[in-house]
C-alpha atoms as a PDB file:
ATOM      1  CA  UNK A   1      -6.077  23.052 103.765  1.00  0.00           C
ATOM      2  CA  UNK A   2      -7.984  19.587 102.018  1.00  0.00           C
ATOM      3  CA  UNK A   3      -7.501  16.903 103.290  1.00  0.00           C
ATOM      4  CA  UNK A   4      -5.931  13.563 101.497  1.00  0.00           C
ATOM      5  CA  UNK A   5      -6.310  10.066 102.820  1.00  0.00           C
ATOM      6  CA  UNK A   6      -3.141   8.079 101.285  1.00  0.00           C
ATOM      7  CA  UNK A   7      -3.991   4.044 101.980  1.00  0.00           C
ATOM      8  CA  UNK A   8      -0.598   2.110 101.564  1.00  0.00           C
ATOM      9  CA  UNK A   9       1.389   4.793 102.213  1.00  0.00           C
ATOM     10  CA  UNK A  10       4.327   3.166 103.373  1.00  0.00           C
ATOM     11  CA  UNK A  11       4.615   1.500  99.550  1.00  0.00           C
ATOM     12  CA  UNK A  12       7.108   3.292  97.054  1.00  0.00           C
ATOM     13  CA  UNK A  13       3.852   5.214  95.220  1.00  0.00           C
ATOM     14  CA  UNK A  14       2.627   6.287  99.136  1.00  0.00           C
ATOM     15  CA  UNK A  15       5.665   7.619  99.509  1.00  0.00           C
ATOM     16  CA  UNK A  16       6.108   9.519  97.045  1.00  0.00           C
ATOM     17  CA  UNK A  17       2.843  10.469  97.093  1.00  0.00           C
ATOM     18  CA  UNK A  18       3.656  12.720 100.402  1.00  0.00           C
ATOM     19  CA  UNK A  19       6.753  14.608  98.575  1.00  0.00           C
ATOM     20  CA  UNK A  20       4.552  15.109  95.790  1.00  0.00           C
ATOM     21  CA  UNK A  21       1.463  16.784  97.185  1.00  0.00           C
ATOM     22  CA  UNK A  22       2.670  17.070 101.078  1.00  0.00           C
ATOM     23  CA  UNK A  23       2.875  20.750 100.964  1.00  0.00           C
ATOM     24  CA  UNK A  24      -0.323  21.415  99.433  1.00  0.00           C
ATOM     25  CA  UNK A  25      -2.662  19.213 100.770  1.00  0.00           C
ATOM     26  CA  UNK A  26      -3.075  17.873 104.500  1.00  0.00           C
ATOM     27  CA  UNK A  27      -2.747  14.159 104.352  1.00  0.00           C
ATOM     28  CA  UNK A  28      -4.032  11.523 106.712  1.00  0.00           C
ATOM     29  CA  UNK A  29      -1.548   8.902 106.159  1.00  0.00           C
ATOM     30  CA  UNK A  30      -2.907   5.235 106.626  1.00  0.00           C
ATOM     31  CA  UNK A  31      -0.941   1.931 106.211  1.00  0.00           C
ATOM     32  CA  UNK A  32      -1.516  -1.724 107.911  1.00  0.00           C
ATOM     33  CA  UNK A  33       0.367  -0.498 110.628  1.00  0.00           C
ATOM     34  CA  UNK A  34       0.402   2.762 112.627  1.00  0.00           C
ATOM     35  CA  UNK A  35       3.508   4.731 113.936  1.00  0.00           C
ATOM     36  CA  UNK A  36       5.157   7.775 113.381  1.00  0.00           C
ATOM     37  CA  UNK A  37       2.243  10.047 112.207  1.00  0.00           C
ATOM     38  CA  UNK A  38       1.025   6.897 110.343  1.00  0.00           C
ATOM     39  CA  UNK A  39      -2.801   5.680 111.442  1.00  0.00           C
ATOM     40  CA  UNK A  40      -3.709   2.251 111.064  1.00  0.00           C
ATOM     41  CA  UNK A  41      -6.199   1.097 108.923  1.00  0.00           C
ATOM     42  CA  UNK A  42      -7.486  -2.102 106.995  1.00  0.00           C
ATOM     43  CA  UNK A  43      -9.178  -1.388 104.161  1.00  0.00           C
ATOM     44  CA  UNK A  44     -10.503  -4.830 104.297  1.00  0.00           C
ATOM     45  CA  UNK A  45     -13.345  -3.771 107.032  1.00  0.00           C
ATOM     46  CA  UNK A  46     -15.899  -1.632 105.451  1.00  0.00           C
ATOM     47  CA  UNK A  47     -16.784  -0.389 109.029  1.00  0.00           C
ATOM     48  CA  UNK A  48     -13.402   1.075 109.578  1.00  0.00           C
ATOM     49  CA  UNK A  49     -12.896   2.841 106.544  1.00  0.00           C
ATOM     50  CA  UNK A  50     -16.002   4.570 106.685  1.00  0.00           C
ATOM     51  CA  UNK A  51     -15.436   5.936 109.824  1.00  0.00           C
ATOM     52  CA  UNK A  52     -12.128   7.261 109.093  1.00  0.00           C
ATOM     53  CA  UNK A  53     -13.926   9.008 106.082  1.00  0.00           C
ATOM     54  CA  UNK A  54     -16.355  10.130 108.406  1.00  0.00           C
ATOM     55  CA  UNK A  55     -13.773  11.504 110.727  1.00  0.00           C
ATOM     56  CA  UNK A  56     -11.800  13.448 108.196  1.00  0.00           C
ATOM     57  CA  UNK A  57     -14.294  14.223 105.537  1.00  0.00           C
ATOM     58  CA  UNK A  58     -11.320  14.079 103.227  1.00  0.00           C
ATOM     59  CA  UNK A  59     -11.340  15.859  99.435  1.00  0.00           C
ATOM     60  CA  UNK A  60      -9.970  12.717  98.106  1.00  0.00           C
ATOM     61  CA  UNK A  61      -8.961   9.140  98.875  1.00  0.00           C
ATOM     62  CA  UNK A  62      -5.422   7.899  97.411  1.00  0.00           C
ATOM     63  CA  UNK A  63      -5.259   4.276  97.058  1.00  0.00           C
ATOM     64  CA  UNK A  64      -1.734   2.995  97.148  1.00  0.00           C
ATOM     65  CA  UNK A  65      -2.510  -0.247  99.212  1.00  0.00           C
ATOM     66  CA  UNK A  66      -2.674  -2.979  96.949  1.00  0.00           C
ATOM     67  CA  UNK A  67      -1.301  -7.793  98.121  1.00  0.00           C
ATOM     68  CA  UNK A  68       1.623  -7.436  94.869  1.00  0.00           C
ATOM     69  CA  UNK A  69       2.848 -10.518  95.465  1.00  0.00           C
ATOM     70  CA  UNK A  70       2.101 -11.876  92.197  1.00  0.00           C
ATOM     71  CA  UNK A  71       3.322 -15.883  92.929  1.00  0.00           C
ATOM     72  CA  UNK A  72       1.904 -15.954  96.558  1.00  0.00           C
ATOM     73  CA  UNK A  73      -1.395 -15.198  95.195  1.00  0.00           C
ATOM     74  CA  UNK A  74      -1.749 -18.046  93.094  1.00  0.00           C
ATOM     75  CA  UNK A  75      -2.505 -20.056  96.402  1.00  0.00           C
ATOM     76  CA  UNK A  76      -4.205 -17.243  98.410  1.00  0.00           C
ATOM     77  CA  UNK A  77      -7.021 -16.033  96.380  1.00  0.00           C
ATOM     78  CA  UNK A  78      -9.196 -15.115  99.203  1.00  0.00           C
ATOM     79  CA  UNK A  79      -6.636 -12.622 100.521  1.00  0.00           C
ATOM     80  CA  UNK A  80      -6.228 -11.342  96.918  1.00  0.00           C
ATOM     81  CA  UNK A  81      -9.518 -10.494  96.481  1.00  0.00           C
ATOM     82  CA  UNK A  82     -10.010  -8.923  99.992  1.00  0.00           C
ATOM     83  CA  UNK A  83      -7.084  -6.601  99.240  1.00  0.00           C
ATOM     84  CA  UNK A  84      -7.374  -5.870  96.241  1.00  0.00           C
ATOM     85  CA  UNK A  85     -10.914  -6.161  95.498  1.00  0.00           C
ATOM     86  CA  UNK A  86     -13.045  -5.498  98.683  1.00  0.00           C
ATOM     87  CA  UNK A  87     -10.662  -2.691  99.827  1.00  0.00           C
ATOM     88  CA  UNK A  88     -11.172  -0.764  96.822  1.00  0.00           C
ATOM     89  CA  UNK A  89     -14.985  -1.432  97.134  1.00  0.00           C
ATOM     90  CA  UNK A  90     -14.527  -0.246 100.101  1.00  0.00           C
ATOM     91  CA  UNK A  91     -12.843   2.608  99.921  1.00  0.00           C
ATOM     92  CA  UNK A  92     -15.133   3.790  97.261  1.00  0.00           C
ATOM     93  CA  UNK A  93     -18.374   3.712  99.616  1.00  0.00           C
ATOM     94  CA  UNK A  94     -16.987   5.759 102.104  1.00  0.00           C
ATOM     95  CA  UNK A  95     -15.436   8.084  98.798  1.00  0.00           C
ATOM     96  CA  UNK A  96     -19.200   8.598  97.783  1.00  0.00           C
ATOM     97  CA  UNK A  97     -20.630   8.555 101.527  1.00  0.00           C
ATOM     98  CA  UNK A  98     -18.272  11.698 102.120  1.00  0.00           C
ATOM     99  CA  UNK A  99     -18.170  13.297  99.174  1.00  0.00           C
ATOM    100  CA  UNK A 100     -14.512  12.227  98.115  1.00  0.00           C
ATOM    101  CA  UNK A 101     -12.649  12.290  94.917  1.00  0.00           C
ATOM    102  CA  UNK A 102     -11.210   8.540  94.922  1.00  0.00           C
ATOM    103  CA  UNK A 103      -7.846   7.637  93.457  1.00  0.00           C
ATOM    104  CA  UNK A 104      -7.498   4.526  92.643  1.00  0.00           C
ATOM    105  CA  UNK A 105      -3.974   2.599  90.974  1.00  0.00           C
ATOM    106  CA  UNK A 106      -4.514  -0.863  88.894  1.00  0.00           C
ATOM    107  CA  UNK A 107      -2.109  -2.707  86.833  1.00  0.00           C
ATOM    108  CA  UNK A 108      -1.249  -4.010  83.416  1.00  0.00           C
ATOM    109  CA  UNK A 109      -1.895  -7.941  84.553  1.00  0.00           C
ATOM    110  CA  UNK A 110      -5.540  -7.391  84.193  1.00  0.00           C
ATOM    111  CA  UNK A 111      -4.541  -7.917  80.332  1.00  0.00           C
ATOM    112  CA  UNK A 112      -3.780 -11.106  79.100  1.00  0.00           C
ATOM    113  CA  UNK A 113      -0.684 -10.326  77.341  1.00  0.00           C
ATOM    114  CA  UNK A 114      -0.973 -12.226  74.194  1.00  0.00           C
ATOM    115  CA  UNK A 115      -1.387  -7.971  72.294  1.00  0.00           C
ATOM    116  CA  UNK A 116       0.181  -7.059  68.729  1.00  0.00           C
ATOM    117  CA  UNK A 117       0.152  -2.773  69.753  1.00  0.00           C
ATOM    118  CA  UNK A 118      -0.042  -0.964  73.092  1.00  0.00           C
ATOM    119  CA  UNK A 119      -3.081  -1.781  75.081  1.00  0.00           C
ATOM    120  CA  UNK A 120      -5.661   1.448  75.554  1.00  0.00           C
ATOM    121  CA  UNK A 121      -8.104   1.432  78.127  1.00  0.00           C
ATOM    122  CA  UNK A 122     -11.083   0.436  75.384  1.00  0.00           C
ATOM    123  CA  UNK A 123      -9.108  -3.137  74.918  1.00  0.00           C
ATOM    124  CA  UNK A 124     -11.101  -5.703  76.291  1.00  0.00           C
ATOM    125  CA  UNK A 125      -9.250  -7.151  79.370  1.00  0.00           C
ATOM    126  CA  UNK A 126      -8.046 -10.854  80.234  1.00  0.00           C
ATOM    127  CA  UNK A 127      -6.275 -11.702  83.312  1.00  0.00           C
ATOM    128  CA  UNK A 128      -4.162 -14.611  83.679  1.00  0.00           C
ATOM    129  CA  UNK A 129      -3.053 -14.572  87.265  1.00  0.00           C
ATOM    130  CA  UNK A 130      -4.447 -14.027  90.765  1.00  0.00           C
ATOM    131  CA  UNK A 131      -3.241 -10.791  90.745  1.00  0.00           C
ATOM    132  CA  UNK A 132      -4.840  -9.331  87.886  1.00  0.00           C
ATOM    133  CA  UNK A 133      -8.558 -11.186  88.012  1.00  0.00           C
ATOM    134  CA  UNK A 134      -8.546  -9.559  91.842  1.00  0.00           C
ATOM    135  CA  UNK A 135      -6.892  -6.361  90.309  1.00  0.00           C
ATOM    136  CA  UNK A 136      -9.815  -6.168  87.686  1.00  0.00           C
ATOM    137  CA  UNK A 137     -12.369  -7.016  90.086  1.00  0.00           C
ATOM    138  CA  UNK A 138     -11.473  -4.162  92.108  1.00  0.00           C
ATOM    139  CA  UNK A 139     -11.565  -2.060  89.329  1.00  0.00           C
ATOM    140  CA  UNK A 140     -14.983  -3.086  88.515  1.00  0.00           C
ATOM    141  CA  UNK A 141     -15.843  -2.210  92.407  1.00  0.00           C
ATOM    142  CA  UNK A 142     -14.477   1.132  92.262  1.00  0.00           C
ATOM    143  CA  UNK A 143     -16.487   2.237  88.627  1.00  0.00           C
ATOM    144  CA  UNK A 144     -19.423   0.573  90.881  1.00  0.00           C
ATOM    145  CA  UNK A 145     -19.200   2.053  93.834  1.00  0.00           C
ATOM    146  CA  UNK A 146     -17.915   5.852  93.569  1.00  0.00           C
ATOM    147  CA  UNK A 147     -19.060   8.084  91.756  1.00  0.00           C
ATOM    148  CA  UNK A 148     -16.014  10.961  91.092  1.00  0.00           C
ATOM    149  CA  UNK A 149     -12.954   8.578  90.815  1.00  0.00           C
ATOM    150  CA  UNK A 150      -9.857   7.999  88.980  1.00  0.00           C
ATOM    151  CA  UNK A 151      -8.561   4.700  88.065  1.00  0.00           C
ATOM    152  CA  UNK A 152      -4.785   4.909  86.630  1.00  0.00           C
ATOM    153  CA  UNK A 153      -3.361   0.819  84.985  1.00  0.00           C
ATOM    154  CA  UNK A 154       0.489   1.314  85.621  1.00  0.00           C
ATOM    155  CA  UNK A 155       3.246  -1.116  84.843  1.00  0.00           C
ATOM    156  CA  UNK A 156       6.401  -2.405  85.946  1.00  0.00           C
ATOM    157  CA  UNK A 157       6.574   0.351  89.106  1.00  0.00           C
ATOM    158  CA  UNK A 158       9.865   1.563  90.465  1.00  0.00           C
ATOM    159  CA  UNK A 159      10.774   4.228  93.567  1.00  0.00           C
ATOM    160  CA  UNK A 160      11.456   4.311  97.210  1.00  0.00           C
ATOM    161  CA  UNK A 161      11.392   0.675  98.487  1.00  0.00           C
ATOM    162  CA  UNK A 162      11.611  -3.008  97.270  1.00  0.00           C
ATOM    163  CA  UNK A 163      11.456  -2.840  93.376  1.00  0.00           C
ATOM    164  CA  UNK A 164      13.326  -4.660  90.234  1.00  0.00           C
ATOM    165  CA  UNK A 165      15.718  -1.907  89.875  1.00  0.00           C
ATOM    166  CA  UNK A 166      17.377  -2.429  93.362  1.00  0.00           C
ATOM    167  CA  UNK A 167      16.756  -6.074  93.200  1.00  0.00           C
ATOM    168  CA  UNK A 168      18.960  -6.274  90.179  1.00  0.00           C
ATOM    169  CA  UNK A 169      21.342  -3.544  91.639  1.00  0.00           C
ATOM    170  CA  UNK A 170      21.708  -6.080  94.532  1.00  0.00           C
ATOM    171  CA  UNK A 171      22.661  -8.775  92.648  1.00  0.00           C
ATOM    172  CA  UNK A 172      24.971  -7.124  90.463  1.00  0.00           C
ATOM    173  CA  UNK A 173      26.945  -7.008  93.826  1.00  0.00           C
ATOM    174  CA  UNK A 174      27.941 -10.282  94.306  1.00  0.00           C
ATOM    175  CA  UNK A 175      27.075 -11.504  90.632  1.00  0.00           C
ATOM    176  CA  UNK A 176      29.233 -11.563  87.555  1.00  0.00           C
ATOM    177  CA  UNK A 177      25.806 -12.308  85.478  1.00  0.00           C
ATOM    178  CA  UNK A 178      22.383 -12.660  85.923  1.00  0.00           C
ATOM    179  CA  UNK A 179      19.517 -14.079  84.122  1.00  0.00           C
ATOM    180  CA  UNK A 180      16.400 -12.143  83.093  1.00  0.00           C
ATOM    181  CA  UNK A 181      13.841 -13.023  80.833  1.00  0.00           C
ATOM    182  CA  UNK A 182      13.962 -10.797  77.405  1.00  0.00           C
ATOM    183  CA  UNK A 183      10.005 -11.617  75.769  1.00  0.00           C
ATOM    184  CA  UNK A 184       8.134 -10.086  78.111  1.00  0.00           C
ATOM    185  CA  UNK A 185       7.794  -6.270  77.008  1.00  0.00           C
ATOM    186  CA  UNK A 186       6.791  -3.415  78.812  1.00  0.00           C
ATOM    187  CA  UNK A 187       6.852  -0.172  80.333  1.00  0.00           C
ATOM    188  CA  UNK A 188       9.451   0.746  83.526  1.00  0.00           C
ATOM    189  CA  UNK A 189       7.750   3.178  85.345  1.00  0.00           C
ATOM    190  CA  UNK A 190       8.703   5.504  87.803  1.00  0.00           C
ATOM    191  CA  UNK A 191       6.740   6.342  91.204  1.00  0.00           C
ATOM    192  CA  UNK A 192       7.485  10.215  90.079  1.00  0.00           C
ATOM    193  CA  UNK A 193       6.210  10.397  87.126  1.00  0.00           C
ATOM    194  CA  UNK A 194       2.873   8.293  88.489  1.00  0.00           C
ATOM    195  CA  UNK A 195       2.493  10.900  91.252  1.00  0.00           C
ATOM    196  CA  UNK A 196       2.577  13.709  88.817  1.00  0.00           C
ATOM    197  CA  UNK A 197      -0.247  12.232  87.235  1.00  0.00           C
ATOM    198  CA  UNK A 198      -2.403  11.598  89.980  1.00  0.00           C
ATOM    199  CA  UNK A 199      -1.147  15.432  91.184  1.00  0.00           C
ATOM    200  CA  UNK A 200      -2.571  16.527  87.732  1.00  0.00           C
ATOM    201  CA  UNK A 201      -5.790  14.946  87.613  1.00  0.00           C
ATOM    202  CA  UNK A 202      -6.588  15.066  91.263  1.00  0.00           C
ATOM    203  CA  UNK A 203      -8.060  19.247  90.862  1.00  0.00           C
ATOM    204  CA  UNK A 204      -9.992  17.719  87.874  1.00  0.00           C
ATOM    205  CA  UNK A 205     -13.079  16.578  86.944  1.00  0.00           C
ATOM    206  CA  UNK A 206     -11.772  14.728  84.724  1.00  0.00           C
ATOM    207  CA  UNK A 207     -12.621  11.052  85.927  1.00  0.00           C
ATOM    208  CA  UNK A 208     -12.904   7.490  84.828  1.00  0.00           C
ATOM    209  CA  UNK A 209      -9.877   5.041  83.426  1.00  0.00           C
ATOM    210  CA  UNK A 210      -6.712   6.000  82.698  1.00  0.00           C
ATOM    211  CA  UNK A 211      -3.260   4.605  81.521  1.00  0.00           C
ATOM    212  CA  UNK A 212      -0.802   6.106  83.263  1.00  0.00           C
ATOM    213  CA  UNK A 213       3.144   4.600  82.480  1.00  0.00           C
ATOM    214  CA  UNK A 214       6.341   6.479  81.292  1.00  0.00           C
ATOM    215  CA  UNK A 215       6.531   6.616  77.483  1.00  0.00           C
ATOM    216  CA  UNK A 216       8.482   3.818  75.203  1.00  0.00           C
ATOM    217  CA  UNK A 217       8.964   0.078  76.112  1.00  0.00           C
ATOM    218  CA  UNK A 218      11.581  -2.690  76.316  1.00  0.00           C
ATOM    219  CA  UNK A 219      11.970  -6.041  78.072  1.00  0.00           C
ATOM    220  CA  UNK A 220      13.272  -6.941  81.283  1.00  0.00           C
ATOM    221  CA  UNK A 221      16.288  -8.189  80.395  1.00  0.00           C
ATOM    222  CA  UNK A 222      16.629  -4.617  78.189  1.00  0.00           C
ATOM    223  CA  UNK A 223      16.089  -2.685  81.120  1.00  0.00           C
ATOM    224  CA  UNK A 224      18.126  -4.569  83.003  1.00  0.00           C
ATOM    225  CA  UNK A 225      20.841  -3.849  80.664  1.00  0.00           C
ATOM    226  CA  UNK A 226      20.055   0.153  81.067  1.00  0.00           C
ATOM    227  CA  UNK A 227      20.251  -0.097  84.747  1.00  0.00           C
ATOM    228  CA  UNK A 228      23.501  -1.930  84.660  1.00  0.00           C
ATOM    229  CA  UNK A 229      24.925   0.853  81.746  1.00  0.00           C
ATOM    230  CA  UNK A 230      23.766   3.722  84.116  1.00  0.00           C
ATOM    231  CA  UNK A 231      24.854   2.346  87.136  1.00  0.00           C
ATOM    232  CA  UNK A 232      28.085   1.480  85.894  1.00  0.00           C
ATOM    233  CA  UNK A 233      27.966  -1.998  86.705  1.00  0.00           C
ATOM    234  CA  UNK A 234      29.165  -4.933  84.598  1.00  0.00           C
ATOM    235  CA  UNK A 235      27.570  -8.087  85.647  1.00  0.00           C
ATOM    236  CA  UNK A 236      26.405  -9.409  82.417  1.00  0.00           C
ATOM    237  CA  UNK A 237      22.904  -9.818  81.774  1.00  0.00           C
ATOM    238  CA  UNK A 238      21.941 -13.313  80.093  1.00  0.00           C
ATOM    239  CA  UNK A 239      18.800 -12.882  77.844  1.00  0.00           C
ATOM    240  CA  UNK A 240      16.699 -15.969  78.294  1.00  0.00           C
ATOM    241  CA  UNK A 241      13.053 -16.738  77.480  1.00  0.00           C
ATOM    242  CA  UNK A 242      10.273 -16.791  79.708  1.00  0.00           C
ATOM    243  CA  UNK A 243       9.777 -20.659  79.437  1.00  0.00           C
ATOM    244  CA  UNK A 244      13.435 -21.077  80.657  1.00  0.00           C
ATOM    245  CA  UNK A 245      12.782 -18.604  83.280  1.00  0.00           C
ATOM    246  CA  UNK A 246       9.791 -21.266  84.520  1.00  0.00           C
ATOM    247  CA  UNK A 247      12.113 -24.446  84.224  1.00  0.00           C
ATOM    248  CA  UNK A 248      14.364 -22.682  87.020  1.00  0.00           C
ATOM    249  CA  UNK A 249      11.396 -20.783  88.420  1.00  0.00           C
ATOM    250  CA  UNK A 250       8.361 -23.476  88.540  1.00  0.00           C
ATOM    251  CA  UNK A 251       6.153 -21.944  90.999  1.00  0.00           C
ATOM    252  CA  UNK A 252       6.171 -18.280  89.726  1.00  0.00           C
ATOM    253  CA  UNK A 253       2.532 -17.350  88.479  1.00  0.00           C
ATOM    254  CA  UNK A 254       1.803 -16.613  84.638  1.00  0.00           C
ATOM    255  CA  UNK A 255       3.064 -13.454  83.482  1.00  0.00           C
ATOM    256  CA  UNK A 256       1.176 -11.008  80.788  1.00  0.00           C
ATOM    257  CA  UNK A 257       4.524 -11.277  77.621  1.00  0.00           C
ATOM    258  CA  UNK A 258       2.932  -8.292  76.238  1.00  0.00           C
ATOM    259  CA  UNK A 259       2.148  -5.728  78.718  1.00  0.00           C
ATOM    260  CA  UNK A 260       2.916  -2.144  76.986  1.00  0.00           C
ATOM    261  CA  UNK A 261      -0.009   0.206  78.042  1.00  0.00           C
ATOM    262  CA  UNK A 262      -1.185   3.177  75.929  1.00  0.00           C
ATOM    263  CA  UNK A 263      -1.539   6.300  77.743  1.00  0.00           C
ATOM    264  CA  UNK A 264      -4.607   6.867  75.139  1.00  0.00           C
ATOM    265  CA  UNK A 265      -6.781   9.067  77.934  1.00  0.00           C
ATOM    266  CA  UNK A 266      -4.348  11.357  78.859  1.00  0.00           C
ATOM    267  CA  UNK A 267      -3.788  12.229  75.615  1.00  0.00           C
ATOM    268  CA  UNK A 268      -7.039  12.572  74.731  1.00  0.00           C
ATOM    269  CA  UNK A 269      -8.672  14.667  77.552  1.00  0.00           C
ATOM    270  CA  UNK A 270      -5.619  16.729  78.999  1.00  0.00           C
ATOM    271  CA  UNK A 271      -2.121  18.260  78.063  1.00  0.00           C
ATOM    272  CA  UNK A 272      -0.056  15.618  80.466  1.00  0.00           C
ATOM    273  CA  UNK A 273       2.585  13.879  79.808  1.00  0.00           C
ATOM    274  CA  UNK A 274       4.857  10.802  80.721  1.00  0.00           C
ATOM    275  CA  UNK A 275       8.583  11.371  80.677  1.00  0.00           C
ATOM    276  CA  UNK A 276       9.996   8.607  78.641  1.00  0.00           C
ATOM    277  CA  UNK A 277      11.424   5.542  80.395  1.00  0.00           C
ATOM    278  CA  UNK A 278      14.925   6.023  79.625  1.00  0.00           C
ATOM    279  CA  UNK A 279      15.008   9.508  81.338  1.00  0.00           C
ATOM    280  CA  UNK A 280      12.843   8.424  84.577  1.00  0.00           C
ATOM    281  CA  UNK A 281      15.433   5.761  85.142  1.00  0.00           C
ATOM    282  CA  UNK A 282      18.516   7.602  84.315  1.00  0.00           C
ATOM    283  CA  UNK A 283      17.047  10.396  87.121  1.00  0.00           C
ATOM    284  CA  UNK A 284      16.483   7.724  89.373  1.00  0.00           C
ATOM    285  CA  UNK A 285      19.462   5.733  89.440  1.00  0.00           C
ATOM    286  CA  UNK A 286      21.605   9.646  89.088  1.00  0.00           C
ATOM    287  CA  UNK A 287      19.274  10.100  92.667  1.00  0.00           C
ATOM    288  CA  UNK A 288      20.035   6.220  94.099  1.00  0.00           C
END
């Protein structure tokens, strides 16, 4: 059976990473911290990642590890760009030292946000955060560095672990309204649908960028108000602007206010897919 390295795989993609290709590849599962099956590794230290490759001689490398954080990174650059910069670079040396397919995930922030129509991965790019310059610069390390890869942008990611959906959820507990901003546009994205993709495209050769989110967009405070209609909820949701948002907020980092991505590669080189938002969160919160 190949074998898969998964980085990060403790984060909701990781995870469902495993129920997605567990039974038909072997995976090494790696994370910052070992336990249960899990091996630690830092994909910060070059030397360590290469000898894991070396070890395993793996088909592929899946990289789910990734500092999200967006507002802590505003004053933490240097662990930003180790992260999310070096460890791709990284990962992508030992990829081409071993002879791996590498799988890489980036993000809509490495767009500034200010589009008119859905971003495609020919756009020129413009980050306005921490996150995204480091994101972009690891992208740029990656198209470098390896020489088979796949790099898929995603946007506004949702499965098993800490996400918007549960946050909001959460509140709705002890909330008879919340506040979400409603000019920021985008596209919710489910962890199953992204690990089809990567399932897809992994047997390939069909490498370079990629878009890779679920069809359709709305705003937060839209999707906020699907979440709430599907889970039956009715804490209200107030629709306020994103300048609001910062008076009450001060210290959150710059957001991209137009960050729908164009799934223009897919749908150029293969047959695949994205389920469109609406169903991937009515499946998810039926499954919740």
């Amino acid at each position: 059976m190949k074998k898969i390295i998964v980085t990060g795989c403790n984060g909701q993609l990781g995870r469902q990473i495993g129920k997605e290709i567990g039974d038909e590849f072997e995976l090494v599962n790696t994370d910052v911290c070992e336990g249960d099956g899990i091996r630690s590794l830092d994909i910060t230290n070059v030397d360590s990642v290469i000898a894991l490759a070396r070890e395993v001689k793996p088909y592929a490398i899946v990289n789910c590890a990734a500092y999200t954080a967006v507002d802590a990174q505003e004053k933490d650059w240097d662990l930003s760009y180790k992260i999310n910069a070096i460890g791709p670079r990284n990962l992508a040396i030992a990829a081409t030292e071993t002879g791996a397919k590498l799988v890489h995930i980036s993000t809509d922030y490495v767009f500034a946000g200010n589009g008119t129509r859905p971003y495609t991965e020919f756009d020129q790019t413009g980050p306005v955060s921490a996150y995204g310059t480091t994101k972009l610069a690891g992208e740029k390390f990656v198209e470098q560095f390896a020489e088979h890869f796949f790099t898929i942008r995603t946007a506004w990611l949702y499965g098993d672990g800490k996400n918007f959906v549960k946050t909001m959820l959460r509140l709705s507990e002890n909330h008879d309204e919340v506040s979400v901003v409603d000019d920021q546009v985008g596209s919710p994205t489910s962890t199953v649908e992204l690990a089809k993709a990567i399932h897809y495209l992994l047997p390939t050769d069909n490498y370079g960028l990629f878009h890779g989110t679920c069809e359709g967009s709305c705003s937060w405070a839209d999707f906020t108000d699907e979440i709430f209609r599907l889970a039956g909820k009715n804490t209200k949701v107030n629709h306020v602007s994103t300048s609001k948002y910062m008076e009450m907020n001060p210290n959150s980092a710059p957001r991209p206010a137009y960050s729908i991505l164009e799934n223009y590669m897919f749908k150029l080189t293969s047959d695949f897919m994205f389920a469109d938002w609406h169903d991937a969160i009515a499946e998810y919160i039926k499954n919740i």
